[in-house]
Protein backbone atom coordinates (compact mmCIF):
# COMPACT_ATOMS: atom_id res chain seq x y z
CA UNK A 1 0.00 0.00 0.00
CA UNK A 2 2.82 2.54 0.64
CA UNK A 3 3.96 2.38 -2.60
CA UNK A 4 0.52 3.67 -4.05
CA UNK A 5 0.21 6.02 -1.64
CA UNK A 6 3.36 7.22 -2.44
CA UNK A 7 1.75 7.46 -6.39
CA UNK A 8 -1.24 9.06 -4.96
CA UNK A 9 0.78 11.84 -3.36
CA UNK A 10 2.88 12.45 -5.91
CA UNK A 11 0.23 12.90 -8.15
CA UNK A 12 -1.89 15.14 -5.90
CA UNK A 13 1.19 17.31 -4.93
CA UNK A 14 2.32 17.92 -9.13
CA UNK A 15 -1.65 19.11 -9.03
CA UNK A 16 -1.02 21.73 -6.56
CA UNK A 17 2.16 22.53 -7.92
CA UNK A 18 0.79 23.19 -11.13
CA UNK A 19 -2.45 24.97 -9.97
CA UNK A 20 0.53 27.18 -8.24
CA UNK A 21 2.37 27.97 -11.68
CA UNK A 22 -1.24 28.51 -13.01
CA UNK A 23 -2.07 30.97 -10.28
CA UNK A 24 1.64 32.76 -10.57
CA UNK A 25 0.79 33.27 -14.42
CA UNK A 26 -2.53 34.40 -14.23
CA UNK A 27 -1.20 36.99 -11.79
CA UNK A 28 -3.37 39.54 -10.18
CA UNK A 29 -6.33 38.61 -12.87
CA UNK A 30 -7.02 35.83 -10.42
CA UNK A 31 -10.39 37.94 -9.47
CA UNK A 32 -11.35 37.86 -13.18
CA UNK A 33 -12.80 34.52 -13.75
CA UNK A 34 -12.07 33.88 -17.13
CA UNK A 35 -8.49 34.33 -16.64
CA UNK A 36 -8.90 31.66 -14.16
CA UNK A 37 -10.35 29.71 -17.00
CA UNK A 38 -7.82 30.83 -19.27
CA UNK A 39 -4.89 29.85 -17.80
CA UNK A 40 -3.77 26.40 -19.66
CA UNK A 41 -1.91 25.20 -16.03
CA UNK A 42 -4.85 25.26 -13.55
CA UNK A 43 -6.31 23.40 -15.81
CA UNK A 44 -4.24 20.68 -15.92
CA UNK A 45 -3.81 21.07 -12.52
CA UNK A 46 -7.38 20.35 -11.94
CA UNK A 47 -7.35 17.09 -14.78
CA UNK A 48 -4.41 16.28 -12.54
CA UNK A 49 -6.14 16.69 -9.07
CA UNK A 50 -8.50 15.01 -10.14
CA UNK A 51 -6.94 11.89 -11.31
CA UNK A 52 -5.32 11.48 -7.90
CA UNK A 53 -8.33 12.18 -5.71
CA UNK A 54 -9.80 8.90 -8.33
CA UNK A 55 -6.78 6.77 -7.11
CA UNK A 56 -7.23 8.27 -3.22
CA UNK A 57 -10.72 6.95 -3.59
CA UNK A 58 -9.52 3.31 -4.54
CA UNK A 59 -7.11 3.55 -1.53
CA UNK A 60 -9.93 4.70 1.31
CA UNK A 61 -12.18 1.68 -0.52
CA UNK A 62 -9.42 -0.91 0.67
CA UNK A 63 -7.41 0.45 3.46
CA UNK A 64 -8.06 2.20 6.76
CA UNK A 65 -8.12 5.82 6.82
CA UNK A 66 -6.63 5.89 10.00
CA UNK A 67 -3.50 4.46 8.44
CA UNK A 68 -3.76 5.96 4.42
CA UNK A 69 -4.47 9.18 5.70
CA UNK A 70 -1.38 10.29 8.02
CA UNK A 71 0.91 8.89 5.88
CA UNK A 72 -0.62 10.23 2.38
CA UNK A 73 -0.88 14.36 4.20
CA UNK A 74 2.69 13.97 5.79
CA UNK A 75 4.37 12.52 2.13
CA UNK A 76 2.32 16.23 0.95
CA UNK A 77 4.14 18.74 3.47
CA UNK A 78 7.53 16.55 2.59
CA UNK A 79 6.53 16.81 -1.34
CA UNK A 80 5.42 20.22 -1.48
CA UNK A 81 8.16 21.56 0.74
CA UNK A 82 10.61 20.27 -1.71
CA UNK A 83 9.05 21.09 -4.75
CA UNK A 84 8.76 24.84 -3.42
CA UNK A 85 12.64 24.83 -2.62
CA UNK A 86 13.30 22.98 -6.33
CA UNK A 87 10.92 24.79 -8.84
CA UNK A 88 10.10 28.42 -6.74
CA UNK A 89 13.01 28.56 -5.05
CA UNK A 90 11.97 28.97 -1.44
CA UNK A 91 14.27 29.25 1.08
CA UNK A 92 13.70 25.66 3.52
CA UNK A 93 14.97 26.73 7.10
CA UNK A 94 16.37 24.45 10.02
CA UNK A 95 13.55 24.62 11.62
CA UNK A 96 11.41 23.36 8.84
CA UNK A 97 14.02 20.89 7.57
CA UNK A 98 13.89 19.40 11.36
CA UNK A 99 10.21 19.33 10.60
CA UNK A 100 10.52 17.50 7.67
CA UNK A 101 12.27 14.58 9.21
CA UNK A 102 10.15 14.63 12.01
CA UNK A 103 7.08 13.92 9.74
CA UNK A 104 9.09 11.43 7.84
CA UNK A 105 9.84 9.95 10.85
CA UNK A 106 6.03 9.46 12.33
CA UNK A 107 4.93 8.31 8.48
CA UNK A 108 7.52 5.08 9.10
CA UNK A 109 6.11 4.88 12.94
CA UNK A 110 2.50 5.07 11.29
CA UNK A 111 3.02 3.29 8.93
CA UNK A 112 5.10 0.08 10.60
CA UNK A 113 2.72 0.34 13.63
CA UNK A 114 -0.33 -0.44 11.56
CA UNK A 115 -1.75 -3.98 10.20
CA UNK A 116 -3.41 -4.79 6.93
CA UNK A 117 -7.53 -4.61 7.97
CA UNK A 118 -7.68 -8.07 7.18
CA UNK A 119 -6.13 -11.32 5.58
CA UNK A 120 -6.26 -9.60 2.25
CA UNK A 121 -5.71 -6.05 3.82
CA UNK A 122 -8.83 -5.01 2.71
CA UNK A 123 -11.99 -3.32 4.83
CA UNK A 124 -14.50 -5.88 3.59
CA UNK A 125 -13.06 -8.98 4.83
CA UNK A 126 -12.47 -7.79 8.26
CA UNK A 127 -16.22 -6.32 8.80
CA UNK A 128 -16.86 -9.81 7.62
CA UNK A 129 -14.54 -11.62 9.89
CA UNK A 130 -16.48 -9.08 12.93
CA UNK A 131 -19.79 -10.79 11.55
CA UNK A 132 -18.63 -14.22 12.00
């Protein structure tokens, strides 16, 4: 499952980078709609974001949220902290580097501390193994 979280994350953070790029361009038209709808990036942003939140659903239909969840918004602030430094250049302080590898670290914790929901590590067989 990590590894399609990982996917999922990837896919939903190059969504809000790209909505980003598309707000940058359309610059301070943003209160003009139809530069909003103009603007070729937030639109594939959107096909983008859209695509992942697809592929999120498939994930919450299988696995526990309590478990997807954590690890799928703390791979965002790692992703999107990176990106920011990488494509816009913003500056990533101490601080917020220790931050980083604190969230890394709970996403392992979270992640190792947590069992598939069932033999198949889906949902449905383990509300059926509480029926039995």
């Amino acid at each position: 499952m990590i590894l399609i979280l990982i996917i999922i994350t990837a896919f939903a953070n190059l969504a809000d980078i790209l909505l980003k790029v598309g707000a940058n361009q359309a610059g301070s038209t943003l209160g003009n709609p139809l530069a909003i709808l103009l603007t070729p990036w937030i639109w594939i942003g959107a096909v983008v974001g859209v695509g992942s939140m697809a592929m999120w659903i498939y994930v919450l239909a299988r696995h526990h949220i309590s478990h997807a969840y954590p690890v799928f918004v703390g791979l965002g602030f790692i992703n999107v902290t990176l990106a920011s430094w990488l494509y816009f250049h913003e500056r990533i302080g101490a601080m917020r580097l220790i931050g980083i590898i604190t969230i890394l670290a709970g996403i392992i914790i979270v992640h190792l501390g947590s069992r598939p929901a069932g033999a198949h590590g889906d949902v449905d067989s383990e509300i059926e193994d509480r029926r039995l």
